[in-house]
Every structure is written in structure tokens, then in C-alpha cells.
Protein backbone atom coordinates (compact mmCIF):
# COMPACT_ATOMS: atom_id res chain seq x y z
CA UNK A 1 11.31 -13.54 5.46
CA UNK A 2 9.11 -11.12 7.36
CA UNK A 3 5.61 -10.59 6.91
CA UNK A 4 3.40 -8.17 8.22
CA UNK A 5 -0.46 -9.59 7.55
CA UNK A 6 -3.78 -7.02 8.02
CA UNK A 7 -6.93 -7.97 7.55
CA UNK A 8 -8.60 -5.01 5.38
CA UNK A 9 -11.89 -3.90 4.33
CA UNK A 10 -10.32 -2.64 1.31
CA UNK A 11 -6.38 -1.55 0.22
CA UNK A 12 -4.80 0.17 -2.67
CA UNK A 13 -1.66 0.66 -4.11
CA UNK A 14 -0.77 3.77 -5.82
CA UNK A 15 2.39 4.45 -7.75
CA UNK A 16 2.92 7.86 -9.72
CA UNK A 17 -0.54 8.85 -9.13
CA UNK A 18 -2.07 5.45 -10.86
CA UNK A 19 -3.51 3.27 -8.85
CA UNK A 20 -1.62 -0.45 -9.23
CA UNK A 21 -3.76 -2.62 -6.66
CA UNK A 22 -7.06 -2.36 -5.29
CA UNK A 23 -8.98 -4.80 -3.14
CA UNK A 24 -11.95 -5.23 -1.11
CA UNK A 25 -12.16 -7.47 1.61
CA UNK A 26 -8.84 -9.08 2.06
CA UNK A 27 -5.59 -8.97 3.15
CA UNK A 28 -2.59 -6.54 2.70
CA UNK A 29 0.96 -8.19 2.84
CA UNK A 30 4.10 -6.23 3.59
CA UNK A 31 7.15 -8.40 2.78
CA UNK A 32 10.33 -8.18 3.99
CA UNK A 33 13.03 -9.98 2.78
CA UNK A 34 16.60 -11.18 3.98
CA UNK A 35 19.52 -12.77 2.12
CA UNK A 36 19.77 -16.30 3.36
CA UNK A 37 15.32 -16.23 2.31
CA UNK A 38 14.43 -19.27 -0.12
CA UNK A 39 12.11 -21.29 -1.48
CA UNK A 40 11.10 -23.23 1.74
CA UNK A 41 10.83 -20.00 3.81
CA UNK A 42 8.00 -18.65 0.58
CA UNK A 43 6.52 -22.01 0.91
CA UNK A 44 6.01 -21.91 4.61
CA UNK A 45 4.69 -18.66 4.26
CA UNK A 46 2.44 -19.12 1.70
CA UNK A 47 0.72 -21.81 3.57
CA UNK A 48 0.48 -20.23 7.01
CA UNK A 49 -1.32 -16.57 5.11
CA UNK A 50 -3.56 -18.23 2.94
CA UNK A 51 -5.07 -20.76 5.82
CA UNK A 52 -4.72 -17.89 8.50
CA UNK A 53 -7.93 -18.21 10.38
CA UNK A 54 -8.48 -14.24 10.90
CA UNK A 55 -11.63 -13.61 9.33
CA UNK A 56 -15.08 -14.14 11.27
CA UNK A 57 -17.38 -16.80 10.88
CA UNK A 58 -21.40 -16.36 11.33
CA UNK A 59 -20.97 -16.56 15.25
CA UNK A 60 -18.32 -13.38 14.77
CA UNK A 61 -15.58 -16.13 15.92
CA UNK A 62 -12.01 -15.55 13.78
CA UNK A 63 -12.70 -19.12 12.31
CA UNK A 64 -12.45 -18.28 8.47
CA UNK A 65 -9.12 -17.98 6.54
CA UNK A 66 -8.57 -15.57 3.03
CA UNK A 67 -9.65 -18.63 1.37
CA UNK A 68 -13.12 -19.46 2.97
CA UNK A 69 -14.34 -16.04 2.32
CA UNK A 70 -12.95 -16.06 -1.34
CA UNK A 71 -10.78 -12.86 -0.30
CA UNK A 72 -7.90 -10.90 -2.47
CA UNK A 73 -4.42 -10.12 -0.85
CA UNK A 74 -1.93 -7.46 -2.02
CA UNK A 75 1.76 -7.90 -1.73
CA UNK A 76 3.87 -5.30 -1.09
CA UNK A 77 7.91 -5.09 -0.82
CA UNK A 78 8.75 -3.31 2.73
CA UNK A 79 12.54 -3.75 2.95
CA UNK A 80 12.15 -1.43 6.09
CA UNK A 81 10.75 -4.15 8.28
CA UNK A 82 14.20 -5.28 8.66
CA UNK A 83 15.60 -1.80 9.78
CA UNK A 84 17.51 -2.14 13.13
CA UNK A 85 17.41 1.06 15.46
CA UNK A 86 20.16 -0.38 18.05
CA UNK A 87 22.23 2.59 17.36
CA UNK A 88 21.01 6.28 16.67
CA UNK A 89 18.42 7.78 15.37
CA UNK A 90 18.41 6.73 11.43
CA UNK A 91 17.55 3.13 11.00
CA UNK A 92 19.83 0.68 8.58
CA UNK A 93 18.83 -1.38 6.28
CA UNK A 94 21.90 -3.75 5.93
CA UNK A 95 20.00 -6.52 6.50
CA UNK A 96 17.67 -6.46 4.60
CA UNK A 97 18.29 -8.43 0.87
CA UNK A 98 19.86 -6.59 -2.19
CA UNK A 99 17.51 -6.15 -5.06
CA UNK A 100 19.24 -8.89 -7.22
CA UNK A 101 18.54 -11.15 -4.07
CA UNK A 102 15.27 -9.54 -3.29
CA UNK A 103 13.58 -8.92 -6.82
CA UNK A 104 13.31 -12.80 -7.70
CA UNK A 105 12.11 -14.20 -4.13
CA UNK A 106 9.57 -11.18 -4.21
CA UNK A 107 8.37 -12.37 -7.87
CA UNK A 108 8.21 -16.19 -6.69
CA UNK A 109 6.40 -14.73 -3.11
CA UNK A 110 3.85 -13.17 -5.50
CA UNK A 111 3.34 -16.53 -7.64
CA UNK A 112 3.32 -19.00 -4.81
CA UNK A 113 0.81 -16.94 -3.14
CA UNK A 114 -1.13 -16.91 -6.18
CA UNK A 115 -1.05 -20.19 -6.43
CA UNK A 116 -1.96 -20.61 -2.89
CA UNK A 117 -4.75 -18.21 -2.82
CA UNK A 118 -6.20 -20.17 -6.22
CA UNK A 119 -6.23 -16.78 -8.28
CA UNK A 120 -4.17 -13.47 -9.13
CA UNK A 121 -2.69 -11.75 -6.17
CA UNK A 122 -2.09 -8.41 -6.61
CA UNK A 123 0.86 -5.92 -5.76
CA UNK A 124 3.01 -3.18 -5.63
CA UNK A 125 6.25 -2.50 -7.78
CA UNK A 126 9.14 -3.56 -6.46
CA UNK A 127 11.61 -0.32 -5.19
CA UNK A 128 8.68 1.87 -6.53
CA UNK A 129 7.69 4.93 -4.08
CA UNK A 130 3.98 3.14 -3.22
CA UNK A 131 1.13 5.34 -1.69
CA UNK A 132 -0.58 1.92 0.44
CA UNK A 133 -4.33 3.09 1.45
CA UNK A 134 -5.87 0.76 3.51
CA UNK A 135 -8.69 0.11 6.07
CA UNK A 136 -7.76 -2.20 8.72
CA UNK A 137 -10.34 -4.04 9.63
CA UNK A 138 -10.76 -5.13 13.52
CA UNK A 139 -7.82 -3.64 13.55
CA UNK A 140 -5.94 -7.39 12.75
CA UNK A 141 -2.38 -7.14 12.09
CA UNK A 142 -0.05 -9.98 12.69
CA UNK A 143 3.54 -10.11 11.65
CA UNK A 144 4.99 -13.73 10.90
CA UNK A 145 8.83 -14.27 10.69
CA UNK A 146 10.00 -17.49 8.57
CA UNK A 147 12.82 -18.19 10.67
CA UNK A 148 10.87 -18.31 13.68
CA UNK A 149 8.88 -20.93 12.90
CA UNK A 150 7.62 -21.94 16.99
């Protein structure tokens, strides 16, 4: 699994002109997924966002995680972070995991995270064609890979 993380000052997710997530300060979770992904990749993920120490403490130090400032994260399925560009100009997505695959490790992503985060985690629909609105805050973006766990 691939995650891209960003610390936001606020994010939505908007799907046929309604408006699915929304979130103040927080962070904004593009997930990529492969087919070999399980259950230990979620749970290693899970733990490393929700104690990611990217948020400032009262000496402006990235000390805090989501958790110690009682943040909200959004999820969102981004099958494109696994696009290789070796060869031409249009990207393919063979890599990346087949909905059947996809769909359920997505669903226990969001729930795990949940869990993690101690309350609902909102998200976007799975395959849906999202608007994502977000303010990046610092900007902070970090992009963690569960097979590359060094």
C-alpha cells in the first residue's frame, strides 16, 4: 500500500456536486493500493498515520500527531499513485489492485483507521469521480509505502 499523507487546514470531498467529506484541521489520505496489500500492510499503516508527529506543538516544533490535537482524516482511493511512466506518455495502471481486490482492503483501511484515530474517519467513494479541495497546511505532504518499511 501507498499512502500519500497532508497535513490540512481543512479538505473536502465532493462527488456529483454533494459534498461527501469535510474536515478542518486534519489530515487528507490518498490510498493506493496493490494486489499482494493485506491486513498487516493496513495495520502498519494505520499505526505509523495516526502517531505521525506532523503537527506543531506550543514551541511550533512538529511534535504532535492527528491524535494529540484531536484531528479528523479523510481517506481517499488514488489508484493512480501506482501509475508507472517508464514507457510513453500515458501512464498504466496495471499495478495497481482490481476493484474486487481493492474495494475490501479500502473498506478495512477506512475501519482500522477509525479505529486507530478513536472516531469516524471520513472518505471518498470508492471509483467515484471525487472533486478533493484542500488546504495544505505548511505545505506537509509525506508519502509512506508499506513495503518499504526502513
Amino acid at each position: 500500500m501507498l499512502v500519500v499523507v497532508q497535513r490540512v487546514s481543512e479538505a473536502s470531498v465532493t462527488v456529483e456536486n454533494k459534498i461527501t467529506a469535510e474536515i478542518k484541521k486534519g489530515l487528507l489520505i490518498l490510498l493506493g493500493i496493490l494486489p499482494d496489500d493485506n491486513k498487516d500492510d493496513i495495520d502498519w499503516l494505520v499505526r505509523k498515520i495516526v502517531n505521525l508527529r506532523i503537527f506543531a506543538d506550543d514551541q511550533g516544533v512538529m511534535n504532535k500527531s492527528v491524535l494529540d490535537i484531536d484531528g479528523d482524516i479523510i481517506v481517499v482511493s488514488q489508484f493512480t499513485l501506482h501509475a508507472s511512466t517508464k514507457k510513453g506518455n500515458r501512464p498504466s495502471y496495471i499495478k495497481a489492485a482490481k476493484p474486487d481486490i481493492a474495494i475490501p482492503l479500502y473498506e478495512q483501511f477506512k475501519m482500522s483507521i477509525s479505529e486507530g484515530l478513536e472516531k469516524k474517519v471520513q472518505s471518498g467513494i470508492f471509483g467515484a469521480d471525487m472533486k478533493v479541495a484542500l488546504l495544505n497546511d505548511g505545505p506537509v505532504t509525506i508519502i509512506i509505502d508499506s513495503k518499504n518499511k526502513k
